[in-house]
N, C-alpha and C. Protein backbone atom coordinates (compact mmCIF):
# COMPACT_ATOMS: atom_id res chain seq x y z
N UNK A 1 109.80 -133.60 -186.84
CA UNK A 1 109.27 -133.17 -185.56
C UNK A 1 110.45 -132.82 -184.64
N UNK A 2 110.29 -131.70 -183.96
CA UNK A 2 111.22 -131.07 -182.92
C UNK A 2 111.35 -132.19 -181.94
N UNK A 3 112.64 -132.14 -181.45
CA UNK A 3 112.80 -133.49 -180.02
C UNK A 3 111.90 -132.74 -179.01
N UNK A 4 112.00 -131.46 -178.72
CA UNK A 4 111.00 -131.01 -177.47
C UNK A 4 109.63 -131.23 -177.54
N UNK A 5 109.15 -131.90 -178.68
CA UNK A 5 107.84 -132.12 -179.02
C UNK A 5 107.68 -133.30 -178.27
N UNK A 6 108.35 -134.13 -178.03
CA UNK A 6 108.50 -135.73 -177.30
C UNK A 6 108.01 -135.09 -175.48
N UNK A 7 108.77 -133.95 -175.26
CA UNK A 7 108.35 -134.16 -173.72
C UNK A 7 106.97 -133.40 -173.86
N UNK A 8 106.62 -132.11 -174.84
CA UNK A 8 105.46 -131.32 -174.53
C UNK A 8 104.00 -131.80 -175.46
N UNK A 9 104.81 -132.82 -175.90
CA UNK A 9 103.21 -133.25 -176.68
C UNK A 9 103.30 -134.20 -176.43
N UNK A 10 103.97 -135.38 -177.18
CA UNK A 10 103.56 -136.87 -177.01
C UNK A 10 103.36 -137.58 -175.46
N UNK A 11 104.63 -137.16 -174.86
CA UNK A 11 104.29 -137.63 -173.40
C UNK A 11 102.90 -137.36 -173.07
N UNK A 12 102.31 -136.02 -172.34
CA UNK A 12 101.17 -135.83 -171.77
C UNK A 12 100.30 -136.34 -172.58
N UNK A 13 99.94 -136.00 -174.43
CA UNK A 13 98.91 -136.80 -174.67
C UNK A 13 98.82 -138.16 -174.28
N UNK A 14 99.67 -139.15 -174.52
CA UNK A 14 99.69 -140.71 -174.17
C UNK A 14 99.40 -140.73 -172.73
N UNK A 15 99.80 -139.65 -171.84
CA UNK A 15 98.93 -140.14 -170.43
C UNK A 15 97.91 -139.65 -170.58
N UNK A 16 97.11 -138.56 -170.99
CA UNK A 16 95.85 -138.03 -171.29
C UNK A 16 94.96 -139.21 -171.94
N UNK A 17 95.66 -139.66 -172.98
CA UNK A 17 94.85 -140.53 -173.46
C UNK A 17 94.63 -142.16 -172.22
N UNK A 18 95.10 -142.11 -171.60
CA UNK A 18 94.90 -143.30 -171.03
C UNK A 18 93.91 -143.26 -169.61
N UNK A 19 93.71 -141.45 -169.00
CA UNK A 19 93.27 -141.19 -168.28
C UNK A 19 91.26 -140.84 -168.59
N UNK A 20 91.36 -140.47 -170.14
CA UNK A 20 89.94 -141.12 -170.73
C UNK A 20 88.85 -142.21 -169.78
N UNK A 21 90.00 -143.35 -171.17
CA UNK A 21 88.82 -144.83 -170.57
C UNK A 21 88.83 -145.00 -168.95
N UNK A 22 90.10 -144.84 -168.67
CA UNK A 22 90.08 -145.35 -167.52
C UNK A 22 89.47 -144.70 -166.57
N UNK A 23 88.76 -143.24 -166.59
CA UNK A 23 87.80 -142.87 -165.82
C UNK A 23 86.00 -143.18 -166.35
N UNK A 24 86.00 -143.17 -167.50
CA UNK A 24 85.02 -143.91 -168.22
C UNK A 24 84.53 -145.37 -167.82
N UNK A 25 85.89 -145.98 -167.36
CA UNK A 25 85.33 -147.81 -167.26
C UNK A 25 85.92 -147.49 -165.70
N UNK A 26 85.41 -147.19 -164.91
CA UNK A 26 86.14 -147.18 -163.62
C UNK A 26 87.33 -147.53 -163.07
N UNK A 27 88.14 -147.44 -163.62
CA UNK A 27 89.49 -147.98 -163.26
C UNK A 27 90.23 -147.08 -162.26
N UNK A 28 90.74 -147.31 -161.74
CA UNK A 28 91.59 -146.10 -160.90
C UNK A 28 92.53 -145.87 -161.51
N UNK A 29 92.85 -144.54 -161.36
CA UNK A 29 93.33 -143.33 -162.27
C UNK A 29 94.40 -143.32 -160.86
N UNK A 30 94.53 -142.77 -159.67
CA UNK A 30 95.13 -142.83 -158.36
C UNK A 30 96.18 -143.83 -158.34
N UNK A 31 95.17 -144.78 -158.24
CA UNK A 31 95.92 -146.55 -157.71
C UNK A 31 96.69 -146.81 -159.30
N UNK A 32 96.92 -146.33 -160.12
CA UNK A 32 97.60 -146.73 -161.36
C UNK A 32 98.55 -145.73 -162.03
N UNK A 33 98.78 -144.49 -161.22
CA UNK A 33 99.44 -143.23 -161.86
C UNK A 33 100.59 -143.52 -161.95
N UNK A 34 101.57 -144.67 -160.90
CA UNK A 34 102.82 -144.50 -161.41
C UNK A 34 103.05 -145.41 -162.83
N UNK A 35 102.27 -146.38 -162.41
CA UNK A 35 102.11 -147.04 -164.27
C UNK A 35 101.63 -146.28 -165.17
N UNK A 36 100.63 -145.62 -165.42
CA UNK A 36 100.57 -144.48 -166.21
C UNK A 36 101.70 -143.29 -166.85
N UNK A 37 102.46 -142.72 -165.71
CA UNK A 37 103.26 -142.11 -165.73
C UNK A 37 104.69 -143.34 -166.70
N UNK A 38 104.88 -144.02 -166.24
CA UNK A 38 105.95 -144.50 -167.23
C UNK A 38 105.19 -145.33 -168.54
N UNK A 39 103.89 -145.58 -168.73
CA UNK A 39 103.70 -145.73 -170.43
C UNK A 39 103.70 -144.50 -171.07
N UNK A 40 103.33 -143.53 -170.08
CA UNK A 40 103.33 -142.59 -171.05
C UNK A 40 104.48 -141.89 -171.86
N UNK A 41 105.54 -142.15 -170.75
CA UNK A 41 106.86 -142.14 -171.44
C UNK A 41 107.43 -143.42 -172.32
N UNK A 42 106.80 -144.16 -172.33
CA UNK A 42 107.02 -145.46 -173.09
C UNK A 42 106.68 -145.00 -174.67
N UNK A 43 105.07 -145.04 -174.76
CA UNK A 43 104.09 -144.74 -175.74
C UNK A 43 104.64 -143.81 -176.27
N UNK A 44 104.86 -142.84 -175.36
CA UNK A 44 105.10 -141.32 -175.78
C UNK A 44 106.18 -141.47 -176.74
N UNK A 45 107.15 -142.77 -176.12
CA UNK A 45 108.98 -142.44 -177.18
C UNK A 45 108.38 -143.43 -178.71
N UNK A 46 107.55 -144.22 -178.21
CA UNK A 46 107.06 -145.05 -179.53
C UNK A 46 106.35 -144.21 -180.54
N UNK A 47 105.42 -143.62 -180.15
CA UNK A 47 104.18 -142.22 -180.98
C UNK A 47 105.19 -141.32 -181.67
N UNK A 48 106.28 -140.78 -180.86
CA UNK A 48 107.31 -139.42 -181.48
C UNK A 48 107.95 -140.35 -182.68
N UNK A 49 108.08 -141.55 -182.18
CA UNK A 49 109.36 -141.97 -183.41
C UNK A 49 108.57 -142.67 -184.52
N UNK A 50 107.80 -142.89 -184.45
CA UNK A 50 106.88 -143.39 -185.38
C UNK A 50 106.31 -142.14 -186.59
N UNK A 51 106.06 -140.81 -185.75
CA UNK A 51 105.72 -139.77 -186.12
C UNK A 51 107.26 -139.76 -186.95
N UNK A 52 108.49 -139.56 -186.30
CA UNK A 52 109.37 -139.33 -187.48
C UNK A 52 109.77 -140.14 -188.71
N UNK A 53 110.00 -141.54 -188.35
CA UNK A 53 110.23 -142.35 -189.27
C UNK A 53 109.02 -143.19 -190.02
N UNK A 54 107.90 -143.02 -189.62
CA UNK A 54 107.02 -143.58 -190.46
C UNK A 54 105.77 -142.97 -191.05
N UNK A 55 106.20 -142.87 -192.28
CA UNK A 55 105.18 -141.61 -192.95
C UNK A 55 104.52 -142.83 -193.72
N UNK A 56 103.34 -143.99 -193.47
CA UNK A 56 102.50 -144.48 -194.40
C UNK A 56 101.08 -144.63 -193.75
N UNK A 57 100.03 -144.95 -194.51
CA UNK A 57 98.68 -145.49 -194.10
C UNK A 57 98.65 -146.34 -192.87
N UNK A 58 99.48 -146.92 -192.83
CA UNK A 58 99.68 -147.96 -191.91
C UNK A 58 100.01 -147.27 -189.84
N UNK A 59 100.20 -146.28 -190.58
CA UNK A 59 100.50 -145.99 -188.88
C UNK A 59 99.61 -145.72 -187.52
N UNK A 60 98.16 -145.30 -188.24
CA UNK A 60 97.24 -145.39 -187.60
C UNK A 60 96.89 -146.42 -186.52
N UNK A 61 97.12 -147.62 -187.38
CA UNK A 61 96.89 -148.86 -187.03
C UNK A 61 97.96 -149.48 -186.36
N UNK A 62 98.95 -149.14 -186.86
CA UNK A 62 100.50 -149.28 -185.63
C UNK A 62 100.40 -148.78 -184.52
N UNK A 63 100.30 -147.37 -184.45
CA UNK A 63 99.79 -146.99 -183.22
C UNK A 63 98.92 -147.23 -182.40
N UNK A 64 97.90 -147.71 -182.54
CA UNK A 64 96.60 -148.38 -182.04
C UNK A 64 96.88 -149.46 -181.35
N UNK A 65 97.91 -150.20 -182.09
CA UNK A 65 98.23 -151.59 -182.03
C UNK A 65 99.40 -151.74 -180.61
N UNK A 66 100.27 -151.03 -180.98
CA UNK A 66 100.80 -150.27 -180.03
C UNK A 66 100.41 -150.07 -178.17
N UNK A 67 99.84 -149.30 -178.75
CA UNK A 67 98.76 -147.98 -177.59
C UNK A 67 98.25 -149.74 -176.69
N UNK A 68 97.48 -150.34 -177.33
CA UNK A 68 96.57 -151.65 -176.93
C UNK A 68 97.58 -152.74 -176.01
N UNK A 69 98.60 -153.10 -177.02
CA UNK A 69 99.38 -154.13 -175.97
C UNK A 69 100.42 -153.38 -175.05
N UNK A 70 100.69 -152.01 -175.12
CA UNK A 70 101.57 -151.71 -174.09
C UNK A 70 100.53 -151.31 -172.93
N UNK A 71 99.37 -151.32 -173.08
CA UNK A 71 97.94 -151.01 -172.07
C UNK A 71 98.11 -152.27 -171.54
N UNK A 72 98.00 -153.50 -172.12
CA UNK A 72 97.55 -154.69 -171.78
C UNK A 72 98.79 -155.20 -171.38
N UNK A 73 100.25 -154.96 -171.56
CA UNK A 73 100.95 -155.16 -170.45
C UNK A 73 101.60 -154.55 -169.41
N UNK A 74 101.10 -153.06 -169.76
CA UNK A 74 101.64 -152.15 -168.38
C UNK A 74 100.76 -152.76 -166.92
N UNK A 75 99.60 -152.86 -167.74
CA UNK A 75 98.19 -152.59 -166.55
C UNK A 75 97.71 -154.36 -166.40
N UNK A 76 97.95 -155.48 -166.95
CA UNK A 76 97.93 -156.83 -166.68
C UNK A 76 96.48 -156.82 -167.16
N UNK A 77 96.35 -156.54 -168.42
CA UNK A 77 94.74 -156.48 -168.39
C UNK A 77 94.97 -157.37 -169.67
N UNK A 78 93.71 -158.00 -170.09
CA UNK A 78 93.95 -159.33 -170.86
C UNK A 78 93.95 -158.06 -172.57
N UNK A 79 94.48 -158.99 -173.58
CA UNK A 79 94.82 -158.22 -174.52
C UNK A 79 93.28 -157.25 -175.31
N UNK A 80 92.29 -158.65 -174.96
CA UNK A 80 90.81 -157.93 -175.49
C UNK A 80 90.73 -156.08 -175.00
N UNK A 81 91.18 -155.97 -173.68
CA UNK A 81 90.47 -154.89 -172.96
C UNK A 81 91.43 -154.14 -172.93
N UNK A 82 92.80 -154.78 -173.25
CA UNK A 82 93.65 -153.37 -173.99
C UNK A 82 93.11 -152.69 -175.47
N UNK A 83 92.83 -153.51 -175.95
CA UNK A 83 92.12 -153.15 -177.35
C UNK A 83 90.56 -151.66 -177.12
N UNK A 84 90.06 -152.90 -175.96
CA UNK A 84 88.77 -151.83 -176.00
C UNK A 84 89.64 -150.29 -175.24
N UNK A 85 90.37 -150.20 -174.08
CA UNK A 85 90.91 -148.86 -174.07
C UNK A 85 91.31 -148.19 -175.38
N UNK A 86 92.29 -148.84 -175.68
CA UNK A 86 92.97 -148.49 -177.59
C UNK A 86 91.78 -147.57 -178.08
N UNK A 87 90.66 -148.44 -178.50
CA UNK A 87 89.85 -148.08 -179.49
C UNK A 87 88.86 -146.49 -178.85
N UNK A 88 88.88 -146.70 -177.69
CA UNK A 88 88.20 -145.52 -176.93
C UNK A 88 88.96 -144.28 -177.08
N UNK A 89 90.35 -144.37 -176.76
CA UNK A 89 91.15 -143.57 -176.39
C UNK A 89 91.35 -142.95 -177.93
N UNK A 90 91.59 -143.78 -179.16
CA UNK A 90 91.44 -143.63 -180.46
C UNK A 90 90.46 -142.64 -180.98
N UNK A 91 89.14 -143.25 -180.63
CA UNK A 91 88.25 -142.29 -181.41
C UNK A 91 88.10 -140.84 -180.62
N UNK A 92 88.22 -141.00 -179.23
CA UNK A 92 87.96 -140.05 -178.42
C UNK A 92 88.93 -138.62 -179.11
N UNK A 93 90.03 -139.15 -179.28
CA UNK A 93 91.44 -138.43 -179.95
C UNK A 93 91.26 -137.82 -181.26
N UNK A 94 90.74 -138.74 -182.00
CA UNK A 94 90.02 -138.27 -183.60
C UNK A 94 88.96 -137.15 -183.48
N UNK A 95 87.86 -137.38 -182.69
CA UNK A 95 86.92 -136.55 -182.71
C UNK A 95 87.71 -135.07 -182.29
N UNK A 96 88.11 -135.19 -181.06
CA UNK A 96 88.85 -134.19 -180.76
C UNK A 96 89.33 -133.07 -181.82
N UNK A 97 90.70 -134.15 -182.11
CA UNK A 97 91.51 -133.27 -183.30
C UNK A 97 90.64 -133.06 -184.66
N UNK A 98 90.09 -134.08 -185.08
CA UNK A 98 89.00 -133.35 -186.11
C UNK A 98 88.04 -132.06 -185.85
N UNK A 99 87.24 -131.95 -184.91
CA UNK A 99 86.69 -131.02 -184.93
C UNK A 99 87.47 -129.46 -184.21
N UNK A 100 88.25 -129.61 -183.36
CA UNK A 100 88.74 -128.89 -182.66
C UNK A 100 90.14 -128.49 -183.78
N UNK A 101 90.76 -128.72 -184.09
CA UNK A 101 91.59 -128.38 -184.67
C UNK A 101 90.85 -127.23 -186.30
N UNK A 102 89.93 -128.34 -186.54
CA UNK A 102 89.15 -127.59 -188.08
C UNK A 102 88.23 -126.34 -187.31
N UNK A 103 87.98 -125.96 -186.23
CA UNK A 103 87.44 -125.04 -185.89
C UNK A 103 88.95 -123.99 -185.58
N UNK A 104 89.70 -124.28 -185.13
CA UNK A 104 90.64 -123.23 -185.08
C UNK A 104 91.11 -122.62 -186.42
N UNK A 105 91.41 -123.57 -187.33
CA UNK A 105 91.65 -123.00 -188.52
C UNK A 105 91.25 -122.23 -189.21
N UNK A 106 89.76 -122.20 -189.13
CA UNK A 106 88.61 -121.25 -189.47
C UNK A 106 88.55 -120.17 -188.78
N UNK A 107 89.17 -120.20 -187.32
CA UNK A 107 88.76 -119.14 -186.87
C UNK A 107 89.95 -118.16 -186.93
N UNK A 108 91.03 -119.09 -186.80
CA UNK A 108 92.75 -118.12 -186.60
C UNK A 108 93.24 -117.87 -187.93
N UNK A 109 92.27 -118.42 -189.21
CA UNK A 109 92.72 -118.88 -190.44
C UNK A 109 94.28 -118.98 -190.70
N UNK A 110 94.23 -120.04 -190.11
CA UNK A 110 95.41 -121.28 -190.00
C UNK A 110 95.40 -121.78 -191.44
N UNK A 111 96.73 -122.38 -191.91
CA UNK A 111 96.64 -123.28 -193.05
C UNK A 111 97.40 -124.05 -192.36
N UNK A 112 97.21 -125.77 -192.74
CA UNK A 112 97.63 -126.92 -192.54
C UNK A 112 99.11 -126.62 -192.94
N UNK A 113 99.64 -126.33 -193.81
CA UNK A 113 101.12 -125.87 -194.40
C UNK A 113 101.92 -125.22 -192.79
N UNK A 114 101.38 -124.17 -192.42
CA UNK A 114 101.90 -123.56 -191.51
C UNK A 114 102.11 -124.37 -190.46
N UNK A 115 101.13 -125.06 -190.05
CA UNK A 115 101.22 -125.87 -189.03
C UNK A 115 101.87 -127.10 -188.90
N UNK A 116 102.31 -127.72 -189.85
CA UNK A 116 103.29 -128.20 -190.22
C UNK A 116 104.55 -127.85 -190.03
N UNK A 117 104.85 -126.84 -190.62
CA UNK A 117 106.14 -126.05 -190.82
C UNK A 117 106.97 -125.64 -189.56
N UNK A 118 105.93 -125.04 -188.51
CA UNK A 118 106.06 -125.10 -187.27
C UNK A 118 105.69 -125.43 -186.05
N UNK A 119 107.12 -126.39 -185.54
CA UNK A 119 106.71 -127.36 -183.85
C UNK A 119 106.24 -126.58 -183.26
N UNK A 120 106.45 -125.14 -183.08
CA UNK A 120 105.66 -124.43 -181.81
C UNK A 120 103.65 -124.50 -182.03
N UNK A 121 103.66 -124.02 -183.40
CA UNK A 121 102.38 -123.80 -183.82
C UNK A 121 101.78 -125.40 -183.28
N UNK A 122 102.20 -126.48 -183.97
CA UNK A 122 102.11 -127.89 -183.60
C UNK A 122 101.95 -128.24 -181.95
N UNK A 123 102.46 -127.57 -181.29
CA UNK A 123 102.71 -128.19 -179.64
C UNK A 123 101.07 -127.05 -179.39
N UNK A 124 101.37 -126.00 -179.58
CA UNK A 124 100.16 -125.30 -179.23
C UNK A 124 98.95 -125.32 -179.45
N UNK A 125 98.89 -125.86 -180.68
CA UNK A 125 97.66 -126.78 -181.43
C UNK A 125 96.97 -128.18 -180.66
N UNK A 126 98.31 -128.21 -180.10
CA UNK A 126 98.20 -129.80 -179.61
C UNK A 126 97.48 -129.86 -178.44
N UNK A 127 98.29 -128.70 -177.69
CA UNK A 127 97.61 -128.23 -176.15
C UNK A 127 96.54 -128.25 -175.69
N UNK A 128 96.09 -127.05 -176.94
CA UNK A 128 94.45 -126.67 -176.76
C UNK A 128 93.93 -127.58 -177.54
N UNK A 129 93.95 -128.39 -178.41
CA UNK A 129 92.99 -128.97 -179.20
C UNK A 129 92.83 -130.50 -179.03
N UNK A 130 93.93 -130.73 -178.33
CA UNK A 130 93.81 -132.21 -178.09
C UNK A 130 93.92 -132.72 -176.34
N UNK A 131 94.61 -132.10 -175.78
CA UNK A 131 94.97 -132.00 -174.30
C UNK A 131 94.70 -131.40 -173.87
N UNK A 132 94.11 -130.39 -173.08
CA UNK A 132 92.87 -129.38 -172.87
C UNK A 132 91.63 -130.46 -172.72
N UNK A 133 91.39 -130.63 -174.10
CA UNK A 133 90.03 -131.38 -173.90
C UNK A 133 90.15 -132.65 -173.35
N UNK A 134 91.18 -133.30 -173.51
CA UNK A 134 90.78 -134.52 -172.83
C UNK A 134 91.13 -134.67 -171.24
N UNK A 135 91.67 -133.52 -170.97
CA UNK A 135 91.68 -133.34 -169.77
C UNK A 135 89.94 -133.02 -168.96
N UNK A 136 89.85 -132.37 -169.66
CA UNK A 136 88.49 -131.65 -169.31
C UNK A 136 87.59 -132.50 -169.31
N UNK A 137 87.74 -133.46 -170.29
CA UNK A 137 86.60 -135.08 -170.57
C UNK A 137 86.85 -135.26 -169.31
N UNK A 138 87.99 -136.05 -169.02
CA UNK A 138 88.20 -137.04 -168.00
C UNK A 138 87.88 -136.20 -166.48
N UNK A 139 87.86 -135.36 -166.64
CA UNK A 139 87.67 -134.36 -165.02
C UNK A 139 85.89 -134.38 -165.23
N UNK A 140 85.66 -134.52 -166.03
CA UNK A 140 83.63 -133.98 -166.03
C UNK A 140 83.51 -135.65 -165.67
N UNK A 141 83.95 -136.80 -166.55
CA UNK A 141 83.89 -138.23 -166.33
C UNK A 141 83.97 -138.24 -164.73
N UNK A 142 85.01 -137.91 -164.19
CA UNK A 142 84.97 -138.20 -162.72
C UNK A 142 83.97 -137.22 -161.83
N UNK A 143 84.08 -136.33 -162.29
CA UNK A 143 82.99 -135.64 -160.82
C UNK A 143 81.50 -136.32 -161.59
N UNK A 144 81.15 -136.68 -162.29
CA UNK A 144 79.88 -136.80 -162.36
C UNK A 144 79.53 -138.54 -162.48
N UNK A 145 80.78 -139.13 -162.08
CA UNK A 145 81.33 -140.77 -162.18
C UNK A 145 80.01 -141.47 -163.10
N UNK A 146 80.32 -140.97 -164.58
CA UNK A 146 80.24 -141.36 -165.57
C UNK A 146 81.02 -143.20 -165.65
N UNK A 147 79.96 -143.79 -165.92
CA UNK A 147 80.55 -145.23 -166.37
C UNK A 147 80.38 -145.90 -167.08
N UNK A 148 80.87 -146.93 -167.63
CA UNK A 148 80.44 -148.06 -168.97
C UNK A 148 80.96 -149.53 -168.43
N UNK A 149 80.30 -150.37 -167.91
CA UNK A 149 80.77 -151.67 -167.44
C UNK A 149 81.38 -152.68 -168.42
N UNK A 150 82.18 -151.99 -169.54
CA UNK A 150 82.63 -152.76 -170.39
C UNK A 150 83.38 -154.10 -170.07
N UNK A 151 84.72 -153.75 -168.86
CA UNK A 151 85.93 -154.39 -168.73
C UNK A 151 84.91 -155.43 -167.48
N UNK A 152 84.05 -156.48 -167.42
CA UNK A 152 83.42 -157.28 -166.54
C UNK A 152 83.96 -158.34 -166.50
């Protein structure tokens, strides 16, 4: 993975992803941006390097694991309800890139090879298919203050 991939992908997704639950379970998104803003550079340097040096099954779950206690000690939230962000922010991310990504391919007839091969194709992929939308989640979540009283 390209180092410029660290500031144009991993950073913003890891705050994207955290701006999800936390408009989902009411949390303030406002009152928490400068903590946001530095996990995401936290997460973000953990996600890139993980992406380079760790190619097994296991990383899914590293990352998750990850994602959960640096939630639960950026934001002082007990470790359970870092988990439940984790797991939100997780699937929310999967669905995403599963369907959104397999619809581009079909349509730009993309091969997985290519996209691989190249960080630009990769960051741009990333943009629209993963960040885009979860931007767009979390903006429909707030104007229409969508909630789930999970974190009680």
């Amino acid at each position: 993975m390209a180092w410029f991939s660290y500031f144009l992908l991993s950073v913003p997704e890891a705050f994207l992803l955290l701006t999800v639950p936390f408009a989902l379970l009411g949390i303030s998104i406002k009152k928490n941006l400068k903590s946001m803003i530095i996990f995401a550079f936290v997460y973000g340097g953990a996600a890139f390097s993980l992406s380079i040096f760790l190619q097994t099954s296991l990383k899914p779950f590293i990352t998750i694991t990850i994602f959960s206690l640096l939630v639960a000690f950026f934001f002082r939230f007990k470790i359970l309800h870092g988990f439940i962000i984790g797991l939100i922010s997780f699937v929310i991310l999967s669905i995403f890139e599963m369907t959104i990504i397999l619809l581009y391919i079909d349509v730009f007839s993309i091969t997985y090879e290519q996209i691989f091969e190249s960080p630009w194709l990769r960051i741009i992929l990333g943009i629209f298919a993963v960040q885009l939308p979860l931007l767009l989640t979390t903006l429909i979540l707030l104007k229409f203050k969508v909630r789930l009283p999970l974190l009680r």
